[in-house]
Protein backbone atom coordinates (compact mmCIF):
# COMPACT_ATOMS: atom_id res chain seq x y z
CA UNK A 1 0.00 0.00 0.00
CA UNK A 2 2.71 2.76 0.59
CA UNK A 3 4.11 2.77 -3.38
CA UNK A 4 0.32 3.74 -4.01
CA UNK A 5 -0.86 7.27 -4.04
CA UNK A 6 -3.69 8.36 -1.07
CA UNK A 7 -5.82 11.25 -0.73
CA UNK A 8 -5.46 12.94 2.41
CA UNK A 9 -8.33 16.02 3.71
CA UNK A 10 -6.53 18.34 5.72
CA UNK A 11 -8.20 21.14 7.93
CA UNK A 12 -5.83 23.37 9.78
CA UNK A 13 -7.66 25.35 12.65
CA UNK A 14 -4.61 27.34 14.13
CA UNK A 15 -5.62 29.98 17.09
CA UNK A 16 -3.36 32.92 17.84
CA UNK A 17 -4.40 36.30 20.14
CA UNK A 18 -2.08 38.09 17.42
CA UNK A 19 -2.46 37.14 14.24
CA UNK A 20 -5.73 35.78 12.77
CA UNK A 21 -6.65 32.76 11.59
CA UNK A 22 -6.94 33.32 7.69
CA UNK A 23 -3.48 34.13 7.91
CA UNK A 24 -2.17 31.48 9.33
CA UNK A 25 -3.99 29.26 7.16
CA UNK A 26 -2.75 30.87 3.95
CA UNK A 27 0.97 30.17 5.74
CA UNK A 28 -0.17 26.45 5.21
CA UNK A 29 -1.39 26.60 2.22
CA UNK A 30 2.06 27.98 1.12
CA UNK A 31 3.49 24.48 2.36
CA UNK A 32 1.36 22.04 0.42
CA UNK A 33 1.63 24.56 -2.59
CA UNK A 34 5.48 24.19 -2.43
CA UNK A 35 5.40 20.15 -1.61
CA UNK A 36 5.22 19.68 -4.95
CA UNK A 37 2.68 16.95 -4.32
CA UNK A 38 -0.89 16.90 -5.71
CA UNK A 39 -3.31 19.05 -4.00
CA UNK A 40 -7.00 20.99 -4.06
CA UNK A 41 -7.59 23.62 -2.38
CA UNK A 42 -11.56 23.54 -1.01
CA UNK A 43 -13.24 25.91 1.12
CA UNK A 44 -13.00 23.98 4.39
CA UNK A 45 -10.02 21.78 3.99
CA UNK A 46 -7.14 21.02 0.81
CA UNK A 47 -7.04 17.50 -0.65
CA UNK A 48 -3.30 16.72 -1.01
CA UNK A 49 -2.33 13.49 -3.61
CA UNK A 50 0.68 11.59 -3.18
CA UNK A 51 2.24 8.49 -0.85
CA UNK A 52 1.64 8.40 2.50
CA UNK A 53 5.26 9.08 4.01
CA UNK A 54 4.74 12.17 1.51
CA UNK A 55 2.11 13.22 3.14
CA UNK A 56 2.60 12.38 6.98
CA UNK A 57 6.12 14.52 6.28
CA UNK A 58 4.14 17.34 5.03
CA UNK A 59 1.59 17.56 7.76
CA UNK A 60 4.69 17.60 10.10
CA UNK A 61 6.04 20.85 8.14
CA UNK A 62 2.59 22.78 8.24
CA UNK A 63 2.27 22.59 12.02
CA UNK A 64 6.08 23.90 12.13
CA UNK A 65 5.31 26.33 9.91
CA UNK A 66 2.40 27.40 11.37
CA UNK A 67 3.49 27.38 14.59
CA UNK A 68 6.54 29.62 13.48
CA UNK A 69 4.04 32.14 12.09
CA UNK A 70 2.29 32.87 15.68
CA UNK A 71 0.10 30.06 16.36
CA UNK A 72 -0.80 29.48 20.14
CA UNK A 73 -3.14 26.32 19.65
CA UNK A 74 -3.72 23.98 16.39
CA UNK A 75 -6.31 21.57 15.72
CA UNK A 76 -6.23 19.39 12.36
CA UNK A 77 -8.49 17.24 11.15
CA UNK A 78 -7.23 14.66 8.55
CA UNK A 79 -9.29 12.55 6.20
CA UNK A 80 -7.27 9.88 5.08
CA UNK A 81 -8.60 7.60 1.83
CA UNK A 82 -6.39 4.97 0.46
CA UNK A 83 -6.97 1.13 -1.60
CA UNK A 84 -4.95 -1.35 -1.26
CA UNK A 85 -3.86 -2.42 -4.55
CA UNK A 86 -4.40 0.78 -6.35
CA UNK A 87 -3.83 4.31 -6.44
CA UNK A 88 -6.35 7.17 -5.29
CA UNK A 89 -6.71 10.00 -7.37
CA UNK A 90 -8.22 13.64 -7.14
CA UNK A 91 -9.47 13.26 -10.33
CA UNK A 92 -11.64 9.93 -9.91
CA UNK A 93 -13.63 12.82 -7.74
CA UNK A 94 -13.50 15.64 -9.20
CA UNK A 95 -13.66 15.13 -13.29
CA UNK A 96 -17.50 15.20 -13.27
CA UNK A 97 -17.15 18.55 -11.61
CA UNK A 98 -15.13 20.24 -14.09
């Protein structure tokens, strides 16, 4: 299962007295943006594509990113889809849309 690609839903909700929360959420955004990896950004949460190590390293960098922007506080809710023998794609949910 890790040589296939996943989907993974990730909400930031970072909480700062200084600096509001939009912000910081763009500051995450910038991460996944510069991963490299697959990703969708959606109005509650960003779809990233790619392997799971991939992914678990990025989630890592947007709390230490976040964090190093003025966070206090960060909750993050992850929505993790994979199969076993094949890979998940954006697109297999999203084409119709388009």
């Amino acid at each position: 299962m890790t040589d296939k690609l996943i989907n993974v839903a990730i909400q930031v909700l970072p909480r700062s007295a200084k600096i509001g929360t939009y912000e910081l959420v763009d500051r995450a955004i910038e991460v996944i943006q510069k991963s490299g990896l697959k990703y969708q950004v959606c109005p509650f949460e960003t779809v990233v594509e790619g392997h799971y190590d991939e992914i678990m390293t990025l989630l890592k960098e947007v709390h230490e990113v976040v964090y190093a922007f003025g966070a206090e506080e960060m909750i993050t809710n992850v929505k993790i889809q994979t199969r076993y023998n094949q890979d998940v794609l954006i697109e297999d949910k999203m084409n119709k849309y388009e």
